[in-house]
C-alpha atoms as a PDB file:
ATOM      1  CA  UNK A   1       0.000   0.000   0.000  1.00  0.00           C
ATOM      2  CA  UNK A   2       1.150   3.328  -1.040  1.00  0.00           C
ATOM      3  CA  UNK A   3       0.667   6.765   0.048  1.00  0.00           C
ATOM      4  CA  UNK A   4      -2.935   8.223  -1.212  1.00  0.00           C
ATOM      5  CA  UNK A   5      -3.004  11.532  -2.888  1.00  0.00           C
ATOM      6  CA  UNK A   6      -5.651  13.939  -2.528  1.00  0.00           C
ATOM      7  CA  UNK A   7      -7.136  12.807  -5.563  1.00  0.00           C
ATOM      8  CA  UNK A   8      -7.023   9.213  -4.355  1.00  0.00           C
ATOM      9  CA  UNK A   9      -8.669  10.040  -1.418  1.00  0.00           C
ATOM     10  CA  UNK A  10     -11.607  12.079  -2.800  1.00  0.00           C
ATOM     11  CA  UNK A  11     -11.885   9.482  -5.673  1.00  0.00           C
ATOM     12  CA  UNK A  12     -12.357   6.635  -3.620  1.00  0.00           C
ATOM     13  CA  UNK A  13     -15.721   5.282  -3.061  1.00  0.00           C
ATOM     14  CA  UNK A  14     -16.306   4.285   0.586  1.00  0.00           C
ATOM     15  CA  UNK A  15     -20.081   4.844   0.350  1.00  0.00           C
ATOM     16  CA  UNK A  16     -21.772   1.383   2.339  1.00  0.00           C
ATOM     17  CA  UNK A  17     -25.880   0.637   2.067  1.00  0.00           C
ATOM     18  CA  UNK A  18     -27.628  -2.054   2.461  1.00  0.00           C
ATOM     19  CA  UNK A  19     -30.665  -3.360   0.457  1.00  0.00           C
ATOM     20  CA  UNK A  20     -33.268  -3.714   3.538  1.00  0.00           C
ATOM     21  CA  UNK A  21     -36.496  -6.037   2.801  1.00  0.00           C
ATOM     22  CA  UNK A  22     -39.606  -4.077   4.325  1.00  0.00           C
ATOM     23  CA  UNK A  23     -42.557  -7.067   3.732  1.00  0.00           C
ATOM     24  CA  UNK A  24     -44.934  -4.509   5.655  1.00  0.00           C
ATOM     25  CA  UNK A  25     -44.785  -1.962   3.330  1.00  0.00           C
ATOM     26  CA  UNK A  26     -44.753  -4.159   0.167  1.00  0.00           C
ATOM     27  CA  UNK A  27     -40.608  -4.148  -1.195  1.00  0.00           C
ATOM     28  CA  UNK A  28     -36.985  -2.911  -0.201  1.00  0.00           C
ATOM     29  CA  UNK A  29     -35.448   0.317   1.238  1.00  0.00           C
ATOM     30  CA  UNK A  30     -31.424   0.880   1.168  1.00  0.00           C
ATOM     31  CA  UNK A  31     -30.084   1.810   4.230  1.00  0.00           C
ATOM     32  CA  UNK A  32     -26.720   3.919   4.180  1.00  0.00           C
ATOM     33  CA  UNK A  33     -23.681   4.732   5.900  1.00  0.00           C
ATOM     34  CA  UNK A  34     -24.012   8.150   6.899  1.00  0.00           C
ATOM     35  CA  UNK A  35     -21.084  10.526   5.272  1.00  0.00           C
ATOM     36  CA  UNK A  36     -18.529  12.128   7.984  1.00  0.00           C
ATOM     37  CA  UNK A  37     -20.425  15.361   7.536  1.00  0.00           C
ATOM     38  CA  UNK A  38     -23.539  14.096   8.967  1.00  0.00           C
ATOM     39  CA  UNK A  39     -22.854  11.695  11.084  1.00  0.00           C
ATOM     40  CA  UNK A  40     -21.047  14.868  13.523  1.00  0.00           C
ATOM     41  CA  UNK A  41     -24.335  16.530  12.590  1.00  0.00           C
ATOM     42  CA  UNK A  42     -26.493  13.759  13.884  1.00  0.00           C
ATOM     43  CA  UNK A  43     -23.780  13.533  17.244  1.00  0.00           C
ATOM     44  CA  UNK A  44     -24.616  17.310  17.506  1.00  0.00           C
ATOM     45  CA  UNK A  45     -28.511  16.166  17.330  1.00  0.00           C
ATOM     46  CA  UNK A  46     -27.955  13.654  20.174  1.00  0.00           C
ATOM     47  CA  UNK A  47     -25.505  16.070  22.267  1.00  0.00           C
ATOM     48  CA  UNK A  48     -28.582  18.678  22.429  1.00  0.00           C
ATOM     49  CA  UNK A  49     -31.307  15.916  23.245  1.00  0.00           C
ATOM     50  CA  UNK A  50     -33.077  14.956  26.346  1.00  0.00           C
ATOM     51  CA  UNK A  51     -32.671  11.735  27.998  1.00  0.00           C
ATOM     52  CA  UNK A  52     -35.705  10.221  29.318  1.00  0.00           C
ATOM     53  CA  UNK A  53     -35.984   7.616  32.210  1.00  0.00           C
ATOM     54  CA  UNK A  54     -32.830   4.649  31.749  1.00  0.00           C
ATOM     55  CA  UNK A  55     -30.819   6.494  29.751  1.00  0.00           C
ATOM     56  CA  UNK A  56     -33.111   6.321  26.283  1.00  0.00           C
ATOM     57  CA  UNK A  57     -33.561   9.055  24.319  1.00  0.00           C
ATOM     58  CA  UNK A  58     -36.426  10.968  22.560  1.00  0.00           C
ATOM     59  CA  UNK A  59     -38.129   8.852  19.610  1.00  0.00           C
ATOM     60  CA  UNK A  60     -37.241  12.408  17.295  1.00  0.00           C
ATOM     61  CA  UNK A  61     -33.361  11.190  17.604  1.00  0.00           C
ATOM     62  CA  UNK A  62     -34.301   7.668  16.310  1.00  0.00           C
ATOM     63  CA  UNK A  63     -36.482   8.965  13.343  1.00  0.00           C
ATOM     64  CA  UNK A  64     -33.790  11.387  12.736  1.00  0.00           C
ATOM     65  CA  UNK A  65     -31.356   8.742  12.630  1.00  0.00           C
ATOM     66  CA  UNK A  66     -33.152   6.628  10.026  1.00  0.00           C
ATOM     67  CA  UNK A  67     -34.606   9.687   8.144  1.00  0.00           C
ATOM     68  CA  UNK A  68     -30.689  10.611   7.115  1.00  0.00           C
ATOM     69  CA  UNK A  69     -30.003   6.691   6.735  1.00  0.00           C
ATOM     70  CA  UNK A  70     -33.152   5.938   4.148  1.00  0.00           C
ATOM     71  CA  UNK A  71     -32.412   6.814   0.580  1.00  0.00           C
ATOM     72  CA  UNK A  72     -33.562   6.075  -2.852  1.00  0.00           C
ATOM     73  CA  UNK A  73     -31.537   3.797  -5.544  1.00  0.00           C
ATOM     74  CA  UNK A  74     -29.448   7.014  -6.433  1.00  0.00           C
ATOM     75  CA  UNK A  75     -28.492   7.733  -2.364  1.00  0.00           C
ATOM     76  CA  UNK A  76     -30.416  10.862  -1.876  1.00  0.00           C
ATOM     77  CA  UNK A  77     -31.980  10.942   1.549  1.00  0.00           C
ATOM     78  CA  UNK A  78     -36.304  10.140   0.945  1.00  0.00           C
ATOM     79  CA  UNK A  79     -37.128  12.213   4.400  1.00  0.00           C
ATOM     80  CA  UNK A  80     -36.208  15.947   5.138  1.00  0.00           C
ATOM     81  CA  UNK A  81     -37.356  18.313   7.477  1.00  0.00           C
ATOM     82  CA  UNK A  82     -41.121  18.145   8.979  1.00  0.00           C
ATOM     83  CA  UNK A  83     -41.173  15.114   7.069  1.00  0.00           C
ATOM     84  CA  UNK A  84     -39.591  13.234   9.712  1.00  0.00           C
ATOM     85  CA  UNK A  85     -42.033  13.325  12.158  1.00  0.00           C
ATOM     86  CA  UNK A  86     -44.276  10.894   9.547  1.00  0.00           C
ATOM     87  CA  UNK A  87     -41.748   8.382   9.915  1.00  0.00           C
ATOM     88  CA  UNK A  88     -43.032   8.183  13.716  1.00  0.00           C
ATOM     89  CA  UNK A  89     -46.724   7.323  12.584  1.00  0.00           C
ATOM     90  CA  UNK A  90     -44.950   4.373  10.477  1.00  0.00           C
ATOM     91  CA  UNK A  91     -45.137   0.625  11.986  1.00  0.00           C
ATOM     92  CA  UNK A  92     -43.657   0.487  15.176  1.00  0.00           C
ATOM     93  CA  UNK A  93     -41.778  -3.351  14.548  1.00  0.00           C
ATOM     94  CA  UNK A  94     -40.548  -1.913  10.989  1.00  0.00           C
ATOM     95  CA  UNK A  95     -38.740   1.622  12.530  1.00  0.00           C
ATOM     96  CA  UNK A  96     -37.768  -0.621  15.063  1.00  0.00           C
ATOM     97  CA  UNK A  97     -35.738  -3.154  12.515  1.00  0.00           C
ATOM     98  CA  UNK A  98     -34.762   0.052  10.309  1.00  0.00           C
ATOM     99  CA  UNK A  99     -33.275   2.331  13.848  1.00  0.00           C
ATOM    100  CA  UNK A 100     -31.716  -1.096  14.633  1.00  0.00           C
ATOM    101  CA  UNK A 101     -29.518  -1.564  11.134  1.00  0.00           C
ATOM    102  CA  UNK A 102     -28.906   2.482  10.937  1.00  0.00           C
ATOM    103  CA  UNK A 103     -27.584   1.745  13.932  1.00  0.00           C
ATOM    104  CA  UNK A 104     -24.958  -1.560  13.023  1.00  0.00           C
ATOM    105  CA  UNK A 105     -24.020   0.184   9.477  1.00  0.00           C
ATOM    106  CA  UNK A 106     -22.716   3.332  11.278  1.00  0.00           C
ATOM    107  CA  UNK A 107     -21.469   1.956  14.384  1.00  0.00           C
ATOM    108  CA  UNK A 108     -23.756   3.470  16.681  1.00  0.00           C
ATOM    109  CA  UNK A 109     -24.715   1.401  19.561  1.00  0.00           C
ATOM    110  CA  UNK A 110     -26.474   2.880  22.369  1.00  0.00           C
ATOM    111  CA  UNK A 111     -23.144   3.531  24.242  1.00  0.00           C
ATOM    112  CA  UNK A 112     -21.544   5.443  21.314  1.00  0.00           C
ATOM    113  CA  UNK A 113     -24.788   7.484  21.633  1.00  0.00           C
ATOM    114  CA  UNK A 114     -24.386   8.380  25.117  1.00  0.00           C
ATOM    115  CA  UNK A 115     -20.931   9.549  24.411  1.00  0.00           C
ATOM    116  CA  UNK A 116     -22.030  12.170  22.156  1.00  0.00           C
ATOM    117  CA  UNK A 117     -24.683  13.190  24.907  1.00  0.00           C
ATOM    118  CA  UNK A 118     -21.546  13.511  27.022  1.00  0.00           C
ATOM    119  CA  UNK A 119     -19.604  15.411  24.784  1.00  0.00           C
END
């Protein structure tokens, strides 16, 4: 292994998804890595939340989490803005199974979120 240029590091594509099978809702979703950029964003999110009883945190942070993680076949993000909040009238078991692989893609377990409350 060499030493990577600039170029070589901007060129490279380290972009991860996953192809997510949603039988509730009738097909697939992907699921992405979140970029640098807003995964310190979402951290920032988590740092400003409230913590409710045991440590959890408010469902907005979860939604958040999958609303940046949920994209179409060309990676831009399906859920902006107010839209987020629909996500939380969605089925309960299928956010559940979504929050829970945005969470193992990006390396987020619930101790890596109470870090960034810390912080």
């Amino acid at each position: 292994m060499g030493f990577l240029s600039k170029h070589d590091i901007i060129e490279v594509k380290d972009t991860y998804y996953e192809k997510i099978q949603v039988p509730e809702w009738g097909g697939e979703v992907y699921i992405y890595m979140l970029t640098a950029g807003e995964r310190l964003n979402f951290e920032n999110m988590v740092s400003r939340s409230k913590l409710g009883s045991n440590n959890t945190f408010d469902a907005s942070v979860i939604l958040n989490l999958i609303a940046l993680c949920l994209r179409d076949e060309a990676g831009d993000i399906l859920f902006s803005g107010d839209e987020v909040k629909e996500l939380g009238k969605k089925n309960g078991k299928v956010i559940k199974k979504l929050a829970e692989k945005c969470m193992q893609i990006n390396a987020l377990g619930d101790d890596t979120l109470l870090e960034a409350k810390k912080n």
